[in-house]
PDB file of N, CA and C in Angstrom:
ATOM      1  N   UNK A   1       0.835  -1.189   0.000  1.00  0.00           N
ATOM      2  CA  UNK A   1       0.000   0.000   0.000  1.00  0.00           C
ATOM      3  C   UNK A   1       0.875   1.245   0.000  1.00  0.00           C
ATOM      4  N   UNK A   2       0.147   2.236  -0.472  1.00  0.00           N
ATOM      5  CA  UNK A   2       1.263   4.082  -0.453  1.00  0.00           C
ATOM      6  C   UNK A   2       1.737   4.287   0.850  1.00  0.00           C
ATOM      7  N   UNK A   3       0.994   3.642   2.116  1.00  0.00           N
ATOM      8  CA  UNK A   3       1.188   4.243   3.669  1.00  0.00           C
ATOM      9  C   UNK A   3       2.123   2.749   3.866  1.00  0.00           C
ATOM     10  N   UNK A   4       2.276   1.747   3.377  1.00  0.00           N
ATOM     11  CA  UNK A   4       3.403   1.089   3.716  1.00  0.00           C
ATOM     12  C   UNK A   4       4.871   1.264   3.063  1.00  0.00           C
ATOM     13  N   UNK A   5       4.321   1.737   1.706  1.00  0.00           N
ATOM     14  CA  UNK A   5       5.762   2.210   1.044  1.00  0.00           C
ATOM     15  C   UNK A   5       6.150   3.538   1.474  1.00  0.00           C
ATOM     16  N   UNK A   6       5.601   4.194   2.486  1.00  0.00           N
ATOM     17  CA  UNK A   6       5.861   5.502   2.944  1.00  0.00           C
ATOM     18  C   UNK A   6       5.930   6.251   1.927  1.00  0.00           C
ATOM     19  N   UNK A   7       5.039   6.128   0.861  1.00  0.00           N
ATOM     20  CA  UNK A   7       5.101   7.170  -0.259  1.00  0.00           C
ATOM     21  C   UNK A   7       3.710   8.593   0.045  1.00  0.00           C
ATOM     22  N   UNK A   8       4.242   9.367   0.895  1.00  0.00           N
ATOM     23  CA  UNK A   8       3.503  10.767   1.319  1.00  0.00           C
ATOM     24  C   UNK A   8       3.247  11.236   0.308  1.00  0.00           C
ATOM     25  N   UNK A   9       3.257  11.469  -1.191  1.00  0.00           N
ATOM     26  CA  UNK A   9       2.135  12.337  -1.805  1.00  0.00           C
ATOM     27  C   UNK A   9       1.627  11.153  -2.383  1.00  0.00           C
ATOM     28  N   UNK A  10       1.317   9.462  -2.401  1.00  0.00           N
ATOM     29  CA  UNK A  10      -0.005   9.002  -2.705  1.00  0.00           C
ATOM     30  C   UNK A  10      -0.507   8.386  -1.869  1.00  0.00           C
ATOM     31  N   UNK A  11      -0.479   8.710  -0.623  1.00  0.00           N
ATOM     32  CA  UNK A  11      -0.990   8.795   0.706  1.00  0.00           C
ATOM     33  C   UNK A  11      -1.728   9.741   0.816  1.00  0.00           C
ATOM     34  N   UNK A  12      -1.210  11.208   0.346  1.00  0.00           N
ATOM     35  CA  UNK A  12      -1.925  12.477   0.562  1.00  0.00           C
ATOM     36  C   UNK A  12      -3.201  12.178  -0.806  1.00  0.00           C
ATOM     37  N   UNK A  13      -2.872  11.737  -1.533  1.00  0.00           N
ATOM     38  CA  UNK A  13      -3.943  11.668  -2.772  1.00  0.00           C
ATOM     39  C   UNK A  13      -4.887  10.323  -2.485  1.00  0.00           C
ATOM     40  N   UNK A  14      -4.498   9.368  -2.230  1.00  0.00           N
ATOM     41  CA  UNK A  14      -5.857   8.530  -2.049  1.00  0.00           C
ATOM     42  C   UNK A  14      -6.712   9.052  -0.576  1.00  0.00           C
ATOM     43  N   UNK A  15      -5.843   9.392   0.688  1.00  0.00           N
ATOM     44  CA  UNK A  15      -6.523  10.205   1.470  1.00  0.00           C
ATOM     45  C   UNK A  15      -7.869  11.313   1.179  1.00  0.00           C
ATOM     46  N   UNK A  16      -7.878  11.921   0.337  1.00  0.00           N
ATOM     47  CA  UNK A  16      -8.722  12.254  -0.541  1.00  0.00           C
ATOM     48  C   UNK A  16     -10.030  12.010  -0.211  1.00  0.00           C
ATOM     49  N   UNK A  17     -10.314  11.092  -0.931  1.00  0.00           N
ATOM     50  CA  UNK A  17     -11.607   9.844  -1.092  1.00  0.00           C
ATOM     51  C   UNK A  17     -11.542   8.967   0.236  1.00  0.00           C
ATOM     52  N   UNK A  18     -10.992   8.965   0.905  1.00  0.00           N
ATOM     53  CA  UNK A  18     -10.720   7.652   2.105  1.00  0.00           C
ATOM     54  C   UNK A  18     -11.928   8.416   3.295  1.00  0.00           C
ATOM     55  N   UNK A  19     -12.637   7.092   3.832  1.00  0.00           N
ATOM     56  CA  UNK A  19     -13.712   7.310   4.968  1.00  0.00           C
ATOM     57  C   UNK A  19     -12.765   7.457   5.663  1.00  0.00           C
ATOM     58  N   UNK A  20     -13.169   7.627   7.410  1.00  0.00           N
ATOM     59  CA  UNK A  20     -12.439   7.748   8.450  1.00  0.00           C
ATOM     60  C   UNK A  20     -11.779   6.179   8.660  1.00  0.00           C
ATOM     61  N   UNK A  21     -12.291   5.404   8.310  1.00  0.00           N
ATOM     62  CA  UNK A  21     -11.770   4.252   9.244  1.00  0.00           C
ATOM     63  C   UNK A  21     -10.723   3.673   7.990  1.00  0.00           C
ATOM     64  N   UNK A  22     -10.712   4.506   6.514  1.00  0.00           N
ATOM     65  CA  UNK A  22      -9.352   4.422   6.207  1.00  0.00           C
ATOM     66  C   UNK A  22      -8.181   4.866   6.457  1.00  0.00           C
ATOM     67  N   UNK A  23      -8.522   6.284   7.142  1.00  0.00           N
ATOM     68  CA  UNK A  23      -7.757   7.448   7.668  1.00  0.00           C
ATOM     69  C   UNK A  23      -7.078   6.639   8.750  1.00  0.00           C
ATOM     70  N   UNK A  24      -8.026   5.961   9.703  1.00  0.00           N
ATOM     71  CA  UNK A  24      -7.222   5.056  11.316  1.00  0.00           C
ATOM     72  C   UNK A  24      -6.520   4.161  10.599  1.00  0.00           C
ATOM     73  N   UNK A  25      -7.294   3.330   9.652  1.00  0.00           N
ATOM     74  CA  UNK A  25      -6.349   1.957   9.221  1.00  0.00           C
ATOM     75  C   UNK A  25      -4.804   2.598   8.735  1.00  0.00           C
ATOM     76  N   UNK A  26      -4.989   3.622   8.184  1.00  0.00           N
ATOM     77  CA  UNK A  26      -3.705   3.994   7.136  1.00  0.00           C
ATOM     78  C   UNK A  26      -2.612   4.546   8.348  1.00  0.00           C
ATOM     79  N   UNK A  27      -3.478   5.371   9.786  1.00  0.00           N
ATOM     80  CA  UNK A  27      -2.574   5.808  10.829  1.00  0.00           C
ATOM     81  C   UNK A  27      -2.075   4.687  11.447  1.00  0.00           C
ATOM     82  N   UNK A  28      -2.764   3.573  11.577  1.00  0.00           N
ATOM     83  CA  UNK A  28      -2.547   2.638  12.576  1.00  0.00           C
ATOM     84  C   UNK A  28      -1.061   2.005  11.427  1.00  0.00           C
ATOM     85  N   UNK A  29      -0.805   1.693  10.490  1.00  0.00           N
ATOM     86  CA  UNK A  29      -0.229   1.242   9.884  1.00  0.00           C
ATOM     87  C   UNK A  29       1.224   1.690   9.791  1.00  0.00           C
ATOM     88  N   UNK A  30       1.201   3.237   9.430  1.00  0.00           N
ATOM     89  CA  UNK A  30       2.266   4.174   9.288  1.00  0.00           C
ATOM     90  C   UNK A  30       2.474   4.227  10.820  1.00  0.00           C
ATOM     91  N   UNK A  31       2.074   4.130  11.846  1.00  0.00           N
ATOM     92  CA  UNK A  31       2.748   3.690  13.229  1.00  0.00           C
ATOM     93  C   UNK A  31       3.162   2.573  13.721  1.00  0.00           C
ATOM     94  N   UNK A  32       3.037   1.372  13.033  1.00  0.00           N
ATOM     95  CA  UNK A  32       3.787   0.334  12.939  1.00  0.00           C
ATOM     96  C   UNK A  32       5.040   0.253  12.554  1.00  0.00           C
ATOM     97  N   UNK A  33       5.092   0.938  11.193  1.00  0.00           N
ATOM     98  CA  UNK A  33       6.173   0.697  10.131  1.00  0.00           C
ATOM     99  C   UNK A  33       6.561   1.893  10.713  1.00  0.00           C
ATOM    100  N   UNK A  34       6.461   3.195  11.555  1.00  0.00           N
ATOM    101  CA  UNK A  34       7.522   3.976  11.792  1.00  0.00           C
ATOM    102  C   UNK A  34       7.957   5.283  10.697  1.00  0.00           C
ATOM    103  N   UNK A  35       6.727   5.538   9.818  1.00  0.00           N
ATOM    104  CA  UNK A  35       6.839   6.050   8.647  1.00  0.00           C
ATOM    105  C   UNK A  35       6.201   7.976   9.628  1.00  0.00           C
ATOM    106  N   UNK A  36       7.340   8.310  10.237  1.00  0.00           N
ATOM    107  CA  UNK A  36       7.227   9.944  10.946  1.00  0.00           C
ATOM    108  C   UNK A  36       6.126  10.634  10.011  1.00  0.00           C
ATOM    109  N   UNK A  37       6.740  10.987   8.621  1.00  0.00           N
ATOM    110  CA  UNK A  37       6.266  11.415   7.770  1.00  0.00           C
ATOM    111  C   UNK A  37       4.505  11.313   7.924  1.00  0.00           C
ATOM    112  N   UNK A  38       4.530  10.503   7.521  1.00  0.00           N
ATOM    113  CA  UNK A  38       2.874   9.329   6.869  1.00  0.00           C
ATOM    114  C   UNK A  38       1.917   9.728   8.652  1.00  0.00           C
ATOM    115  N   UNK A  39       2.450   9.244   9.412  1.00  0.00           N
ATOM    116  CA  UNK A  39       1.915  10.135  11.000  1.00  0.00           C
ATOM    117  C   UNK A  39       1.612  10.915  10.735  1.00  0.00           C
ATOM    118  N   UNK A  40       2.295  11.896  10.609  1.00  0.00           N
ATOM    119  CA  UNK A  40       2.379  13.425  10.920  1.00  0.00           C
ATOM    120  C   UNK A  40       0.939  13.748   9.905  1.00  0.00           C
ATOM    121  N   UNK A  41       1.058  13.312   8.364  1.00  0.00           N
ATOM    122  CA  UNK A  41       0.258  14.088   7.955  1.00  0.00           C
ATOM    123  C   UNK A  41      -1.683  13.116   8.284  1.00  0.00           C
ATOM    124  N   UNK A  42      -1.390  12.321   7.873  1.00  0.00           N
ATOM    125  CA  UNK A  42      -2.502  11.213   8.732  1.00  0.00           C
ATOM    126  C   UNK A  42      -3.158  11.493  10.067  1.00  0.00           C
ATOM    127  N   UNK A  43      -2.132  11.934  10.828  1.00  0.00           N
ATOM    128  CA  UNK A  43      -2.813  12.019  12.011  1.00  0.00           C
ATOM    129  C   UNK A  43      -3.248  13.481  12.205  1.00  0.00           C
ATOM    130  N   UNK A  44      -3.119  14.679  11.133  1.00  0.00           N
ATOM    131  CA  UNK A  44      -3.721  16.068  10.834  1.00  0.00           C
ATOM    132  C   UNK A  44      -4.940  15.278  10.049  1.00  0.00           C
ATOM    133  N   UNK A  45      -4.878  14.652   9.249  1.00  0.00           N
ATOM    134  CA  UNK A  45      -5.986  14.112   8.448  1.00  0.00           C
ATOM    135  C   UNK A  45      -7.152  13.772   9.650  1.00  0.00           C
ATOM    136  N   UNK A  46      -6.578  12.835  10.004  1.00  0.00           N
ATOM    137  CA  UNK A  46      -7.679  11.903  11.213  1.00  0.00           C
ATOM    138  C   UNK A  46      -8.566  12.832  11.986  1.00  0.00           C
ATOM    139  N   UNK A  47      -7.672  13.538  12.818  1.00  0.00           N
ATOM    140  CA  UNK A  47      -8.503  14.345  13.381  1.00  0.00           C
ATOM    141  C   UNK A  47      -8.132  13.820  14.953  1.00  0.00           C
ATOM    142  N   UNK A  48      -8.507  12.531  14.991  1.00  0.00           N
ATOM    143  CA  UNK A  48      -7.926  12.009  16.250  1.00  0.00           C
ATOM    144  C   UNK A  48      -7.091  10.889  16.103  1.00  0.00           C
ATOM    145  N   UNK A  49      -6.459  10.558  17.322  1.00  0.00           N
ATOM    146  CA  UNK A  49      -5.983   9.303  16.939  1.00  0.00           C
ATOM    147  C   UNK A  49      -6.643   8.212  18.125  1.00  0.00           C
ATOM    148  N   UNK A  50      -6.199   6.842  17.849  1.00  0.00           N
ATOM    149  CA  UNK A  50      -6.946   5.569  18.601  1.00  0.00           C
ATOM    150  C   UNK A  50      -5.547   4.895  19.616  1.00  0.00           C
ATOM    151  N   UNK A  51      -6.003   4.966  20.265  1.00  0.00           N
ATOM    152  CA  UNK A  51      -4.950   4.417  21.461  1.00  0.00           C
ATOM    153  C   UNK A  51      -3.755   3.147  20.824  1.00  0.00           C
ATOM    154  N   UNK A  52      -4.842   2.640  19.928  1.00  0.00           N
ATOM    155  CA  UNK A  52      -3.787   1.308  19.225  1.00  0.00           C
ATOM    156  C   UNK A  52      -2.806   2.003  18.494  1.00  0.00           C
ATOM    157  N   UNK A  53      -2.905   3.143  17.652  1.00  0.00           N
ATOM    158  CA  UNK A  53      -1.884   3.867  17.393  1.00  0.00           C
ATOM    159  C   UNK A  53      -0.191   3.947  18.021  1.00  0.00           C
ATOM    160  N   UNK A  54      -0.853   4.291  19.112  1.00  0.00           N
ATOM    161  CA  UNK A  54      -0.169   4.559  20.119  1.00  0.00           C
ATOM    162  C   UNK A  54       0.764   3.095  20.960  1.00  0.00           C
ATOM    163  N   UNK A  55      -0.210   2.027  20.791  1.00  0.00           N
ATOM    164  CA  UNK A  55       0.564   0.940  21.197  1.00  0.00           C
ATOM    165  C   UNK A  55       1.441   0.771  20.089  1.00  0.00           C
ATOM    166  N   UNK A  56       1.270   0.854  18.632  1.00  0.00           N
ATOM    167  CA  UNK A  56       1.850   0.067  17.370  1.00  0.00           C
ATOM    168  C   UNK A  56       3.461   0.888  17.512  1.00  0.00           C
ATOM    169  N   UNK A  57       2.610   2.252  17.518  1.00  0.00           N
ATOM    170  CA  UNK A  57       4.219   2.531  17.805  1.00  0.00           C
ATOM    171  C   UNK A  57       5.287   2.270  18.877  1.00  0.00           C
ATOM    172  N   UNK A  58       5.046   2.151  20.038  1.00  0.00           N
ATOM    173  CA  UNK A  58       5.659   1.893  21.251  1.00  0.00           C
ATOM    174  C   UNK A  58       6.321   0.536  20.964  1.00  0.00           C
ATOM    175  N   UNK A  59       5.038  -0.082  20.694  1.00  0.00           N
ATOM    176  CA  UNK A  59       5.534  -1.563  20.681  1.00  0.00           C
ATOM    177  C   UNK A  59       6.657  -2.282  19.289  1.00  0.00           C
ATOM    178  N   UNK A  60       6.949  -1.297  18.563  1.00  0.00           N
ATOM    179  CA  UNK A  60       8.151  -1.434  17.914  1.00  0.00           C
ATOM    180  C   UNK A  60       9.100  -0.641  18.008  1.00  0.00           C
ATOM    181  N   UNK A  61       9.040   0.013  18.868  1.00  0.00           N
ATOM    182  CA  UNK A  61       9.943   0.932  19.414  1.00  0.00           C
ATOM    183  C   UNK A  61      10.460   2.300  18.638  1.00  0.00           C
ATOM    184  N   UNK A  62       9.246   3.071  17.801  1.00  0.00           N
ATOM    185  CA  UNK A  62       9.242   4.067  16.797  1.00  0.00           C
ATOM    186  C   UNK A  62       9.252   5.234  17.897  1.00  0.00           C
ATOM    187  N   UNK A  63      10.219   5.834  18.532  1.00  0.00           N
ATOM    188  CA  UNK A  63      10.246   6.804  19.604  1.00  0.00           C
ATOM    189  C   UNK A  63       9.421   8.345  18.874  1.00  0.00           C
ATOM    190  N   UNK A  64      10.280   8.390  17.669  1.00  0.00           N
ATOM    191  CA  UNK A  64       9.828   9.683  17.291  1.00  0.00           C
ATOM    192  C   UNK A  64       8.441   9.901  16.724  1.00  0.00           C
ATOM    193  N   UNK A  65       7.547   8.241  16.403  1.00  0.00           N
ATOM    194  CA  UNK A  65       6.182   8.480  16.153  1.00  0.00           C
ATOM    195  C   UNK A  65       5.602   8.664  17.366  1.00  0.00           C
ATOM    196  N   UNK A  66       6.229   8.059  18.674  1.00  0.00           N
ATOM    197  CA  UNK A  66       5.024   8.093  20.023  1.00  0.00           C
ATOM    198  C   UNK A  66       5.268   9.764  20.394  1.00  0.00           C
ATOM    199  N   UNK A  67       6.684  10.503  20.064  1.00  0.00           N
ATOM    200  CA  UNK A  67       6.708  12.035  20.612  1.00  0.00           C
ATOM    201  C   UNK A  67       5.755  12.410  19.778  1.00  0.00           C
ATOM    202  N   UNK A  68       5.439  12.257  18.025  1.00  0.00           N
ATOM    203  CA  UNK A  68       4.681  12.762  17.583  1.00  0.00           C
ATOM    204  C   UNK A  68       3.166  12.910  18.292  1.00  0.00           C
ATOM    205  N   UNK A  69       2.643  11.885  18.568  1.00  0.00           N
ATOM    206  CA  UNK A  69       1.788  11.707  18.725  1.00  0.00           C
ATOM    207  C   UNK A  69       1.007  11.720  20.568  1.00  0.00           C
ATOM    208  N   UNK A  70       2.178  11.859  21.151  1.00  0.00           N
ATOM    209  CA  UNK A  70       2.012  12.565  22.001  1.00  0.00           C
ATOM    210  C   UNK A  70       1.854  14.442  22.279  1.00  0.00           C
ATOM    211  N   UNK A  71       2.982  14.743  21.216  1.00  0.00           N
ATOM    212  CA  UNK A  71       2.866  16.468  21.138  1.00  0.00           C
ATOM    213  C   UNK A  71       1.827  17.182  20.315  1.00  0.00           C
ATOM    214  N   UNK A  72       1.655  16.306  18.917  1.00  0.00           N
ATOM    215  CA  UNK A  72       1.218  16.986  18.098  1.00  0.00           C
ATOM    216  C   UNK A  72      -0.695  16.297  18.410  1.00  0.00           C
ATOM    217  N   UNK A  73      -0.810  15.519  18.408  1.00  0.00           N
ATOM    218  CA  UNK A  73      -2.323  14.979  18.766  1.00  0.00           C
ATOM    219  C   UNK A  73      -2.999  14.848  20.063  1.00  0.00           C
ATOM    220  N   UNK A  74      -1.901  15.146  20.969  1.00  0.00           N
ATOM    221  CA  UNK A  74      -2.601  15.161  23.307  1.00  0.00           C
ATOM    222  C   UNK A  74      -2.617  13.786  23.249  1.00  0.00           C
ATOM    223  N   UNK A  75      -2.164  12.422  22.468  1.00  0.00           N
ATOM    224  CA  UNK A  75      -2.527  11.216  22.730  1.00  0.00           C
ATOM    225  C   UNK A  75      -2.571  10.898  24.450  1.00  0.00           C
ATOM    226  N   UNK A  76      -3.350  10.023  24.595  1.00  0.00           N
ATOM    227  CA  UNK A  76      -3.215   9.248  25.950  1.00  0.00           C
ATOM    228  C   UNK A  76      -2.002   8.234  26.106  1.00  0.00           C
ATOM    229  N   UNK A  77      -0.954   8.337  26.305  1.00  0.00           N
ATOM    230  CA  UNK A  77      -0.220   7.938  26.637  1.00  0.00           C
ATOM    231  C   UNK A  77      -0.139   6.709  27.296  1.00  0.00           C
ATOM    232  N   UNK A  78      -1.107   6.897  28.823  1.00  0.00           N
ATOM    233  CA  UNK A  78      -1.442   6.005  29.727  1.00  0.00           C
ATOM    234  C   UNK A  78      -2.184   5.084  29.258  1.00  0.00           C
ATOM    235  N   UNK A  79      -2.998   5.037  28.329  1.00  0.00           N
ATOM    236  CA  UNK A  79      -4.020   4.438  27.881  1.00  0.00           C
ATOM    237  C   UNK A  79      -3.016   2.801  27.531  1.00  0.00           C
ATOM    238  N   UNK A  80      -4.456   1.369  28.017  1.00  0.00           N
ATOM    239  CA  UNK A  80      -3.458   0.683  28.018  1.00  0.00           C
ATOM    240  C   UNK A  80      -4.318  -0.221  26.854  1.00  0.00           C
ATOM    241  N   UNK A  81      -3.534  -1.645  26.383  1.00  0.00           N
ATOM    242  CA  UNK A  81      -4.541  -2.184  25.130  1.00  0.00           C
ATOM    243  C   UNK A  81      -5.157  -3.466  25.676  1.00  0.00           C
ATOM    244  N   UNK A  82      -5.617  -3.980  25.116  1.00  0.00           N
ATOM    245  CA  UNK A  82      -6.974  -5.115  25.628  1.00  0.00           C
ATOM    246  C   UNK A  82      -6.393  -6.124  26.581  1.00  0.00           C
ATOM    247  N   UNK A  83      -4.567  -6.132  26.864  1.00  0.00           N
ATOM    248  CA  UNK A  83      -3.755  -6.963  27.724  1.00  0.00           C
ATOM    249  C   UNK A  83      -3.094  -5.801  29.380  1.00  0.00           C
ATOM    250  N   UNK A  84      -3.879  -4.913  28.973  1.00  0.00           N
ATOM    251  CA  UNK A  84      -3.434  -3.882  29.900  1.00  0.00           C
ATOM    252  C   UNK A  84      -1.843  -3.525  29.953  1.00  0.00           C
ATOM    253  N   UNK A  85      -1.057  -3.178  28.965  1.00  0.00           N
ATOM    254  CA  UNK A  85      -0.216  -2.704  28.706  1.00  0.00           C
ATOM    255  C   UNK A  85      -0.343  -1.671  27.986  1.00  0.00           C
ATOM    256  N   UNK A  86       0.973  -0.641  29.062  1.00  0.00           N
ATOM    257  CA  UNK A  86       0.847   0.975  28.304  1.00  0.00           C
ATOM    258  C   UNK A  86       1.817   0.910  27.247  1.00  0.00           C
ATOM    259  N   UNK A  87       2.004   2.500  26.908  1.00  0.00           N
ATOM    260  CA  UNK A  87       3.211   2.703  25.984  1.00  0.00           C
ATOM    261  C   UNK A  87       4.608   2.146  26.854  1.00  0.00           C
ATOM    262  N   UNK A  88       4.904   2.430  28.216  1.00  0.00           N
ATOM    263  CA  UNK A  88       5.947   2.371  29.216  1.00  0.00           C
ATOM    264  C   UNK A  88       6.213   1.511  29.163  1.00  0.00           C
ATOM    265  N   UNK A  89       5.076  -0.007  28.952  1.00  0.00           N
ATOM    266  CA  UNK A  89       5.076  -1.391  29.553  1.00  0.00           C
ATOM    267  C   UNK A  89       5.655  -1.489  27.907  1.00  0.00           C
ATOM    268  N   UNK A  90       5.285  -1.885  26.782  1.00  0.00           N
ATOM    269  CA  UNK A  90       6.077  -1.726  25.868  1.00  0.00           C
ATOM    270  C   UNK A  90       7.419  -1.280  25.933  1.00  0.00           C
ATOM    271  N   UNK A  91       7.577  -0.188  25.918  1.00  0.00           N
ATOM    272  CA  UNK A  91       9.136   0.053  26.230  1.00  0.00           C
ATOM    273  C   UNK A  91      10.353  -0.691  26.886  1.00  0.00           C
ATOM    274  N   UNK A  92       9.482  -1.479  28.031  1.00  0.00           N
ATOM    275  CA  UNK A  92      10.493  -1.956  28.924  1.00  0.00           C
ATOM    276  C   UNK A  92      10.010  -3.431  28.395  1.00  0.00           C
ATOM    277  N   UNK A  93       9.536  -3.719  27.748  1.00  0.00           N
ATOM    278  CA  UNK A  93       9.380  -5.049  27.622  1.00  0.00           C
ATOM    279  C   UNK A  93      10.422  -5.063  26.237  1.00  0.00           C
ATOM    280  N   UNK A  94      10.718  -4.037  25.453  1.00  0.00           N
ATOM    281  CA  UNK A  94      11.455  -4.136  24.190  1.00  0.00           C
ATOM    282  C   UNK A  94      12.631  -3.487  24.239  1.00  0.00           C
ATOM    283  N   UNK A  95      12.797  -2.904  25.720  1.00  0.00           N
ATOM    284  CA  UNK A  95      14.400  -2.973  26.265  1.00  0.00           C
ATOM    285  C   UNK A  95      14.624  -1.340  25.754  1.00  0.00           C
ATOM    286  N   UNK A  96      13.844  -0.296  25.436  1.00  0.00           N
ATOM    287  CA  UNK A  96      13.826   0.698  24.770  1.00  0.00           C
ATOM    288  C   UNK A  96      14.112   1.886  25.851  1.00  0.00           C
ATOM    289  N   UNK A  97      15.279   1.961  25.864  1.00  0.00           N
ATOM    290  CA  UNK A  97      15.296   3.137  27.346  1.00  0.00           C
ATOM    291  C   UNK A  97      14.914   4.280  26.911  1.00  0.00           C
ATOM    292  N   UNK A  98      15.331   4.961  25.460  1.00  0.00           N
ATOM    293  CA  UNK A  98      14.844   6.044  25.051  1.00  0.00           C
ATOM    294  C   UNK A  98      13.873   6.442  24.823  1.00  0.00           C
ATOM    295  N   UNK A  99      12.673   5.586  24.548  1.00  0.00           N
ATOM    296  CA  UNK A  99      11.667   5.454  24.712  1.00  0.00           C
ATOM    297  C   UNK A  99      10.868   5.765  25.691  1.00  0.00           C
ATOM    298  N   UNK A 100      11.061   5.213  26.925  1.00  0.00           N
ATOM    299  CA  UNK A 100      11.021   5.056  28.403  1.00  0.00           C
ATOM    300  C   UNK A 100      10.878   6.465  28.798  1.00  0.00           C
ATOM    301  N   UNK A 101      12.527   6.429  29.105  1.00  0.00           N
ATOM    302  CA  UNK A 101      13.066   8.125  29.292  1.00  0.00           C
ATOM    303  C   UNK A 101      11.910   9.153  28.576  1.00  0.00           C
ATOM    304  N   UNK A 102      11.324   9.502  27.728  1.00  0.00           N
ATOM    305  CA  UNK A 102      10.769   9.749  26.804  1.00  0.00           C
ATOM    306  C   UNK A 102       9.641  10.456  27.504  1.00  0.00           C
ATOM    307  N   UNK A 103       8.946   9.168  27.923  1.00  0.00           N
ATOM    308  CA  UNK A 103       7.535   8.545  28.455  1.00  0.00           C
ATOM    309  C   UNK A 103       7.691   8.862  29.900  1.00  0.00           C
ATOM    310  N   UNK A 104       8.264   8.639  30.526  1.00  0.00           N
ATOM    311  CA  UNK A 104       8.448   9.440  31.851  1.00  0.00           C
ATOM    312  C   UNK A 104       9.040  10.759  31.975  1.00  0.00           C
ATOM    313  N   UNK A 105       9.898  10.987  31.628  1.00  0.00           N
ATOM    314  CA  UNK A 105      10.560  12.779  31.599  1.00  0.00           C
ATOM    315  C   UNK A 105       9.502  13.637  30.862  1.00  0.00           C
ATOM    316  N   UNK A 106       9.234  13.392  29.842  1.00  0.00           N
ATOM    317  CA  UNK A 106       8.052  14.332  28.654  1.00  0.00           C
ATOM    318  C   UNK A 106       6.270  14.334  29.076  1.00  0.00           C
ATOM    319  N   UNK A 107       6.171  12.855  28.870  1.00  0.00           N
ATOM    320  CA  UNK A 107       4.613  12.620  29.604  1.00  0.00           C
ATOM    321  C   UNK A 107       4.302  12.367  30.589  1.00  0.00           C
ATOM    322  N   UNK A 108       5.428  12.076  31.518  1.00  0.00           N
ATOM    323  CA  UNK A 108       4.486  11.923  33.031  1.00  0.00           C
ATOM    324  C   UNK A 108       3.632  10.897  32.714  1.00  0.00           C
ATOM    325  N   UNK A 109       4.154   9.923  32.210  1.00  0.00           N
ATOM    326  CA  UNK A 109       3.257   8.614  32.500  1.00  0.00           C
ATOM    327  C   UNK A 109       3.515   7.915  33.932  1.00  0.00           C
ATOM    328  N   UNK A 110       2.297   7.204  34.319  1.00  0.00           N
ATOM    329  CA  UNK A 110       1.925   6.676  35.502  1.00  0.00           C
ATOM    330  C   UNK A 110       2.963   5.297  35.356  1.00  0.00           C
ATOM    331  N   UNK A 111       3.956   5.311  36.426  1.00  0.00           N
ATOM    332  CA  UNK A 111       5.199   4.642  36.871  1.00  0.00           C
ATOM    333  C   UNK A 111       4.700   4.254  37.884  1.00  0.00           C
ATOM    334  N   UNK A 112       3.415   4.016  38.714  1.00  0.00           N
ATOM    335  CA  UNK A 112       3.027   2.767  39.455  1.00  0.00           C
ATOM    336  C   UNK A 112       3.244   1.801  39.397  1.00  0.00           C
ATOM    337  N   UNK A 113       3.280   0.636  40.089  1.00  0.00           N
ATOM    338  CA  UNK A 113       3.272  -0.714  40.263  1.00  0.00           C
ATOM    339  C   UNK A 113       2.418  -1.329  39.295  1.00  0.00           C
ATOM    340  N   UNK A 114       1.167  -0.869  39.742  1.00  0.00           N
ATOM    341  CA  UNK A 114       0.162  -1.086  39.152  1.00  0.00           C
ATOM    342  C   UNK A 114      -0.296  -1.187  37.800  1.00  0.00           C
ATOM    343  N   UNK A 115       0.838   0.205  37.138  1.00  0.00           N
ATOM    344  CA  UNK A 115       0.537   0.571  35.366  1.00  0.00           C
ATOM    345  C   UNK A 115       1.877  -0.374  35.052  1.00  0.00           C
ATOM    346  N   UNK A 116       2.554  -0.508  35.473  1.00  0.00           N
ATOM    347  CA  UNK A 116       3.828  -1.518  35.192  1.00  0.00           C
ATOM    348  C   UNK A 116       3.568  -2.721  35.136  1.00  0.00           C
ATOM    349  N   UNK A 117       2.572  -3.558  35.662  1.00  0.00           N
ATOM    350  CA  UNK A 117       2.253  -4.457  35.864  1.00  0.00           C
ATOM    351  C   UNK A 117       1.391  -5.280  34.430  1.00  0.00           C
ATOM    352  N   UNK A 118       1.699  -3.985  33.812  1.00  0.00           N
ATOM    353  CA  UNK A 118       0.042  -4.371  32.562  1.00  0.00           C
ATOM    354  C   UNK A 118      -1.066  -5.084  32.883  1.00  0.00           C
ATOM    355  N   UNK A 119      -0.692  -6.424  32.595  1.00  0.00           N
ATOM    356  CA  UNK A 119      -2.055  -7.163  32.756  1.00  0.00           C
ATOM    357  C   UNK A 119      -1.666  -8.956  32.291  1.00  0.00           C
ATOM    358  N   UNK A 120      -0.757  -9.315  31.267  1.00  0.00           N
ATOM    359  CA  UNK A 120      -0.583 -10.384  30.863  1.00  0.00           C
ATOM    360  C   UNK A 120       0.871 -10.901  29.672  1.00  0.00           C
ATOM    361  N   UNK A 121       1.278 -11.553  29.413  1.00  0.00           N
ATOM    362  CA  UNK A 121       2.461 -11.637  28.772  1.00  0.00           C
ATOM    363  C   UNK A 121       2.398 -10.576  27.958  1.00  0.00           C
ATOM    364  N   UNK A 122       4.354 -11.061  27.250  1.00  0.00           N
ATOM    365  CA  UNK A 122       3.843 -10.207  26.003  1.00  0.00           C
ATOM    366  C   UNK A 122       4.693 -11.018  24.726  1.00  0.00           C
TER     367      UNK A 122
END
C-alpha cells in the first residue's frame, strides 16, 4: 500500500476519497512501520488518533512516532490495550530506554506498580 511504502504524496492523494476508518487503518499502519512522515500528515488528516496507534508505535519501538503523537495529537499515553499494557510497559518489555526516558521525563506517565504491571504476557 502508499502508507506502507511511505510514499507521502499518494498517501496524501488517495486520502482524498478515504472514509475515516481508512484514515485510522492507514494511521494505525504508518505507526507500525515507523513512517514519521505518513503520521504526521494522517494524524492532521484523522482528526484524532486511537490508542492502538499509540501501542503500534511503542511496541516497535518508533520513539519519534510516540513524541509525535504525544505532542502533536494530546494522545493518551497512559491508555493501556486489551492486555493492559501501556506505551511504558512496551518500552520496557522491548528494552527501549529512550523510549522510556521519553515517556516518563516528557509525559508523566503513571510509573506505578500497578501501570507496570500491565495485565498479561507479552
Amino acid at each position: 500500500s502508499a502508507v506502507s511504502e511511505g510514499d507521502l504524496k499518494k498517501v496524501q492523494k488517495r486520502m482524498r476519497y478515504a472514509t475515516e476508518n481508512d484514515r485510522e487503518r492507514g494511521l494505525s499502519e504508518a505507526a507500525y512501520c515507523g513512517l514519521l512522515e505518513v503520521v504526521r500528515y494522517l494524524s492532521d488528516v484523522a482528526g484524532s488518533v486511537l490508542d492502538s496507534v499509540i501501542w503500534e508505535a511503542a511496541s516497535f519501538g518508533h520513539v519519534d512516532v510516540v513524541q509525535c503523537l504525544a505532542e502533536r495529537c494530546d494522545a493518551d499515553m497512559n491508555s493501556k490495550d486489551e492486555l493492559g499494557r501501556t506505551a511504558l510497559v512496551w518500552a520496557a518489555y522491548r528494552d527501549n530506554t529512550r523510549l522510556a526516558q521519553y515517556l516518563v521525563g516528557q509525559c508523566a506517565v503513571d510509573v506505578s506498580a500497578e501501570a507496570l504491571m500491565g495485565g498479561g504476557g507479552g
